[in-house]
C-alpha atoms as a PDB file:
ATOM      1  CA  UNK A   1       0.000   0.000   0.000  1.00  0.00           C
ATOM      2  CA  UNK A   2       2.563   2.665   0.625  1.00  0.00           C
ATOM      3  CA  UNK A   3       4.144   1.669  -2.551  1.00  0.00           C
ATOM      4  CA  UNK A   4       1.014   3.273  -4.070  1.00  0.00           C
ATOM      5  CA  UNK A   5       0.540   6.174  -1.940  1.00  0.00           C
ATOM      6  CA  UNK A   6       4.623   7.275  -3.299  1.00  0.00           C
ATOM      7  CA  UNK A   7       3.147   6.623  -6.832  1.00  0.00           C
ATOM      8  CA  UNK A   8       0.194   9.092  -6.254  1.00  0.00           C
ATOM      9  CA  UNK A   9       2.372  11.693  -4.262  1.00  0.00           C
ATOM     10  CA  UNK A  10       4.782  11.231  -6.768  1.00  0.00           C
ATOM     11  CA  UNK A  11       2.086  12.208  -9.867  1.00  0.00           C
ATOM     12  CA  UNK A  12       1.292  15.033  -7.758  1.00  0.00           C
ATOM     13  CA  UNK A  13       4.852  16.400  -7.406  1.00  0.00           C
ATOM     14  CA  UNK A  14       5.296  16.175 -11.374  1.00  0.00           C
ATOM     15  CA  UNK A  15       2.257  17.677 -11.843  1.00  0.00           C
ATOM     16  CA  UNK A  16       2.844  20.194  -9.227  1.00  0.00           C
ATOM     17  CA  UNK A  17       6.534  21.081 -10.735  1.00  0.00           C
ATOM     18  CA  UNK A  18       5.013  20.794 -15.062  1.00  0.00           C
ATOM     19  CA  UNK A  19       2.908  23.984 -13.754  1.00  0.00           C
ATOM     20  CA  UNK A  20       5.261  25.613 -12.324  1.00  0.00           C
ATOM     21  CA  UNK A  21       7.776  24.717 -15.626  1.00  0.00           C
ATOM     22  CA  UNK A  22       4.541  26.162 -17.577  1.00  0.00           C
ATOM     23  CA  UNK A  23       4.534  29.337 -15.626  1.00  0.00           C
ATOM     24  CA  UNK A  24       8.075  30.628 -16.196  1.00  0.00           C
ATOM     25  CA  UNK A  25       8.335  29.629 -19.825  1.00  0.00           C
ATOM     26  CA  UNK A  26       5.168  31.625 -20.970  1.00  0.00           C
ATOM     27  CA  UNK A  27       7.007  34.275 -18.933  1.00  0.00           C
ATOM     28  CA  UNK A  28      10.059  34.156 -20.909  1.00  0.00           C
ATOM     29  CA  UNK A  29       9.184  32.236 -23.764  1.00  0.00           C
ATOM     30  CA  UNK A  30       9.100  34.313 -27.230  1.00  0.00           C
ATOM     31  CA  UNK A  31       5.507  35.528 -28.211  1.00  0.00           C
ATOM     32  CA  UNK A  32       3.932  32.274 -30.366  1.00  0.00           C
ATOM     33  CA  UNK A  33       4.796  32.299 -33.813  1.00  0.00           C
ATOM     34  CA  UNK A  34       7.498  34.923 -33.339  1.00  0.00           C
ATOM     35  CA  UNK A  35      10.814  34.689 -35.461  1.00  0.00           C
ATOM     36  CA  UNK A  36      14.173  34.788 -32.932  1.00  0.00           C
ATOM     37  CA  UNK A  37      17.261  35.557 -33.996  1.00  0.00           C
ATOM     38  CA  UNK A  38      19.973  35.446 -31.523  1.00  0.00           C
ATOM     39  CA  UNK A  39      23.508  35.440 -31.438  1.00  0.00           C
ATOM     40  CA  UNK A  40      25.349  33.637 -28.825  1.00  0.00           C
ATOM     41  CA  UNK A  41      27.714  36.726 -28.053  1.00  0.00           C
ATOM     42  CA  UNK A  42      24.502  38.897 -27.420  1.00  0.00           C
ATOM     43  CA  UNK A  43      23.848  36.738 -24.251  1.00  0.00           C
ATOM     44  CA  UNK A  44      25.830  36.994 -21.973  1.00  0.00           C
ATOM     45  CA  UNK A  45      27.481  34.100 -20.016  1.00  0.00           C
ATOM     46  CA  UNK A  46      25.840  33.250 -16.767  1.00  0.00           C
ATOM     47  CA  UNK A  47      28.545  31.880 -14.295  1.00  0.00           C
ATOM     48  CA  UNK A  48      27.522  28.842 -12.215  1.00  0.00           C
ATOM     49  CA  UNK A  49      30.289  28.100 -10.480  1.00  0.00           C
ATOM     50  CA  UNK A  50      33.931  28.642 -10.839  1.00  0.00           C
ATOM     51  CA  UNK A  51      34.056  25.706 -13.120  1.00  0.00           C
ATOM     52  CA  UNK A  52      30.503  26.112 -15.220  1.00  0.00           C
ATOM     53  CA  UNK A  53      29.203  28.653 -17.259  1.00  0.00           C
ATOM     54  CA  UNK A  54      26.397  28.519 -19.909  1.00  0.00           C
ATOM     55  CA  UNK A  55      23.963  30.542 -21.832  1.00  0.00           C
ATOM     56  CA  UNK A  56      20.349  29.475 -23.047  1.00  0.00           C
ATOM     57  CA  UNK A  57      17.596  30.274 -25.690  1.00  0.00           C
ATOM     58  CA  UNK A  58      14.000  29.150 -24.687  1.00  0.00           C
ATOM     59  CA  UNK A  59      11.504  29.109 -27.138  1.00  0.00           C
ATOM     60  CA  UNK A  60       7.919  28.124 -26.966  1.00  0.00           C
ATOM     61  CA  UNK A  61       8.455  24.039 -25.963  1.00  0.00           C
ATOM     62  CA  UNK A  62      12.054  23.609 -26.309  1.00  0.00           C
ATOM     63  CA  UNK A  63      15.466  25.344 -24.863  1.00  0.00           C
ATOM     64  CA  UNK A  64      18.926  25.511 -25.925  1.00  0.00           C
ATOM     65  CA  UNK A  65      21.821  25.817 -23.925  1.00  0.00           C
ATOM     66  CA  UNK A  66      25.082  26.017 -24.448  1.00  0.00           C
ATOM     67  CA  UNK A  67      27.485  24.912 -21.205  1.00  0.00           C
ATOM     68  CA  UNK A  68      30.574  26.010 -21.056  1.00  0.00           C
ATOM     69  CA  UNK A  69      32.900  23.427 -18.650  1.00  0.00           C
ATOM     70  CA  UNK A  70      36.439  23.484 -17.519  1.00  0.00           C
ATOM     71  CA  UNK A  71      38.520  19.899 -16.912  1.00  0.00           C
ATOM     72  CA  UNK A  72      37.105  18.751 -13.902  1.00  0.00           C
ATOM     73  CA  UNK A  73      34.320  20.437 -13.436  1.00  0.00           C
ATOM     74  CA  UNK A  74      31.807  18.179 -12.091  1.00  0.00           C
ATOM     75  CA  UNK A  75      27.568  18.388 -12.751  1.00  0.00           C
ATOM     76  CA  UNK A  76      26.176  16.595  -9.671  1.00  0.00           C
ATOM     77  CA  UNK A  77      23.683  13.863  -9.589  1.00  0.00           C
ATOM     78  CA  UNK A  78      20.484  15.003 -10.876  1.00  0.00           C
ATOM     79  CA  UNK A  79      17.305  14.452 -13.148  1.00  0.00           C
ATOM     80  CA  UNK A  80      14.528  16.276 -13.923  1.00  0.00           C
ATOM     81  CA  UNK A  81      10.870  15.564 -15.998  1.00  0.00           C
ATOM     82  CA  UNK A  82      12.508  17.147 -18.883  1.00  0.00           C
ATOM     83  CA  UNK A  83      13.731  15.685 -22.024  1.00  0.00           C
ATOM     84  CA  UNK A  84      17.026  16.322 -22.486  1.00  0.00           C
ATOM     85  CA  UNK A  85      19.931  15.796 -25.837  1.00  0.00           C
ATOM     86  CA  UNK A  86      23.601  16.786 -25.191  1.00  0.00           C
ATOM     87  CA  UNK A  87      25.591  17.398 -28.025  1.00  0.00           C
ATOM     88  CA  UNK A  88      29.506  17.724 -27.338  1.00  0.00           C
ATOM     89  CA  UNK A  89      30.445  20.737 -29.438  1.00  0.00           C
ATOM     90  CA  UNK A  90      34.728  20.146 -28.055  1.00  0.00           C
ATOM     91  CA  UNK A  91      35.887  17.945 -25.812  1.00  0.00           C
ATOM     92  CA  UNK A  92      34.102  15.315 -23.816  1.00  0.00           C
ATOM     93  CA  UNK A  93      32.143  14.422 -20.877  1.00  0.00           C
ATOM     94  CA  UNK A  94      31.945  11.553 -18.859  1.00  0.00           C
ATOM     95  CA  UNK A  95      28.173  10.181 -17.530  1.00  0.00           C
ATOM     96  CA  UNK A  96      27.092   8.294 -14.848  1.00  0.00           C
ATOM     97  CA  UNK A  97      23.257   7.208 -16.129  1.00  0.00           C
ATOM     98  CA  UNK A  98      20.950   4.263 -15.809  1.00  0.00           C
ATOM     99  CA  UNK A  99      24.378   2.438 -13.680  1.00  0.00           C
ATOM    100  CA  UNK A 100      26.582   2.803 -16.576  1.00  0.00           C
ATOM    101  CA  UNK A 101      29.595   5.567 -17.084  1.00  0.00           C
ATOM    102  CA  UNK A 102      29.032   6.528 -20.808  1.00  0.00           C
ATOM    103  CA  UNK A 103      31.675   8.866 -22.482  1.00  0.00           C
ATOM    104  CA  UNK A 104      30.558  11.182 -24.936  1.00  0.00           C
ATOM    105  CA  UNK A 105      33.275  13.090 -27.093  1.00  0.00           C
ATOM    106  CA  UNK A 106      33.130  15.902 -29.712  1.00  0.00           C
ATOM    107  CA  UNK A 107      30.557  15.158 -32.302  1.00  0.00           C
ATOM    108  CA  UNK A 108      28.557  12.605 -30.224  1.00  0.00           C
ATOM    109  CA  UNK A 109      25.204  13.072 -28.657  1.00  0.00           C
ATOM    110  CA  UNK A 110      23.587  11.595 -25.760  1.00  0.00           C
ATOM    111  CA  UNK A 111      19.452  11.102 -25.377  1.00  0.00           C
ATOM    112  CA  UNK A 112      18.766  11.457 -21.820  1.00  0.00           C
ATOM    113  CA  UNK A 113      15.220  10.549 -20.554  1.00  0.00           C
ATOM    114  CA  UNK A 114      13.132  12.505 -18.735  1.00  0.00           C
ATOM    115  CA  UNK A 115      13.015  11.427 -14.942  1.00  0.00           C
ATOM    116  CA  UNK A 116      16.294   9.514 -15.339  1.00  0.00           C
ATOM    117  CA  UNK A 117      19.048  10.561 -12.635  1.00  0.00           C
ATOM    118  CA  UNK A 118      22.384  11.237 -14.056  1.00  0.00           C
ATOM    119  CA  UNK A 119      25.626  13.080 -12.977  1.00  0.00           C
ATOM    120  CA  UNK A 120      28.549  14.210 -15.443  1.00  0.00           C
ATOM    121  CA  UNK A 121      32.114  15.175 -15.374  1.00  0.00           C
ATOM    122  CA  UNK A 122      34.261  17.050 -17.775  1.00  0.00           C
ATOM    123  CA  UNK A 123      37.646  15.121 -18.819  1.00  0.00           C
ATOM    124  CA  UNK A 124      38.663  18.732 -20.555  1.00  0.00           C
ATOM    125  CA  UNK A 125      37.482  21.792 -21.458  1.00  0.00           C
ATOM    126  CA  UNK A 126      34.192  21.208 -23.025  1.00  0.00           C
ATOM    127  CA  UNK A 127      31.440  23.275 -24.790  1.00  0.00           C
ATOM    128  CA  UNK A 128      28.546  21.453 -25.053  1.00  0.00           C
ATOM    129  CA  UNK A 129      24.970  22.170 -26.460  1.00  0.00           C
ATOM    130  CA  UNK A 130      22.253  21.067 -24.275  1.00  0.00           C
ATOM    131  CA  UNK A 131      18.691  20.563 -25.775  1.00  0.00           C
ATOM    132  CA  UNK A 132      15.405  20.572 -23.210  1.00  0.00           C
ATOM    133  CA  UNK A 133      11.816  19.898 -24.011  1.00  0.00           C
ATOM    134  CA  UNK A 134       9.794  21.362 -21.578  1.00  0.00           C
ATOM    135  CA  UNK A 135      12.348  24.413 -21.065  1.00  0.00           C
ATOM    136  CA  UNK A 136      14.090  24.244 -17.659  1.00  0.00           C
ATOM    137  CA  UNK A 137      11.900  26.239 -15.418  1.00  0.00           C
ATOM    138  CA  UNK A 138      14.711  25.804 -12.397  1.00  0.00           C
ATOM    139  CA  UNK A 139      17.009  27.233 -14.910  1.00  0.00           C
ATOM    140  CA  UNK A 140      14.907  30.121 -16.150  1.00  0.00           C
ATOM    141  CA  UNK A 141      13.941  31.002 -12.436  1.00  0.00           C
ATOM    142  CA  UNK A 142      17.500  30.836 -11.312  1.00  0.00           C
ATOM    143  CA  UNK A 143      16.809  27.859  -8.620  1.00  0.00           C
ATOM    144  CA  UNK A 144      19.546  25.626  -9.943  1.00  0.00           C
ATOM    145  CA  UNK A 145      21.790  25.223  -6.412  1.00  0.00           C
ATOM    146  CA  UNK A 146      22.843  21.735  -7.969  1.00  0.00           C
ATOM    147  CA  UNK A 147      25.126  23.468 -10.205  1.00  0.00           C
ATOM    148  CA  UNK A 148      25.749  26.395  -8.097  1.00  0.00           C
ATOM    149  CA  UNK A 149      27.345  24.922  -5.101  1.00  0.00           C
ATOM    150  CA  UNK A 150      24.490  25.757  -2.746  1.00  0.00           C
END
């Protein structure tokens, strides 16, 4: 039975957090329909941590980022309800998902489910292009501390 009760809270929770995702993208999402064209040098970087820095584009259903990573740098274990593709612009990243360690260089991608906990760690400097479907309302709203030391 309590097996079923964590089931239900857990529905709630996701339900609870896809509103909350729905409320800061139509606050920063682009109006519907509306052409964006934007440069990565007109946003600025956001620093994370000493380590992490990254930039992001959110549209109406999907976001972009682009995470900037020094050697070593080290993305705690996480997940979220969001779909998520990383694309390894340079360098390479080493993941800890589903109990395998998966290393994805330049040029590769990696198709991480939504709900599925992962961690990652940078074996060099890596740029990487991160792809999110909802957008990351804990990004957009700034309430991140995973990846800000806090």
């Amino acid at each position: 039975m309590a097996k079923k009760k964590a089931s239900v809270r857990e529905k709630v929770n996701r339900a609870k957090s896809h509103a909350r995702a729905t409320r800061a993208v139509t606050k920063h999402a682009a109006p519907k329909h509306e052409l964006q064209y934007i440069p990565w040098r007109s946003i600025p970087l956001e620093d994370l941590n000493p380590l992490l820095q990254r930039q992001f584009v959110v549209g109406q259903e999907i976001m972009l980022a682009r995470v900037l990573l020094k050697k070593g740098c080290v993305v705690p274990e996480h997940s979220h309800h969001n779909e998520q593709l990383t694309y390894i612009l340079n360098g390479a990243l080493k993941f800890w998902i589903g109990g395998q360690e998966i290393v994805v260089h330049s040029g590769e991608v990696l198709c991480i489910p939504a709900n599925m906990p992962h961690k990652a760690e940078a074996l060099e400097d890596t740029v990487d292009l991160d792809v999110f479907t909802p957008p990351r309302a804990d990004w957009i709203e700034k309430k991140d501390q995973y990846l800000r030391g806090r």
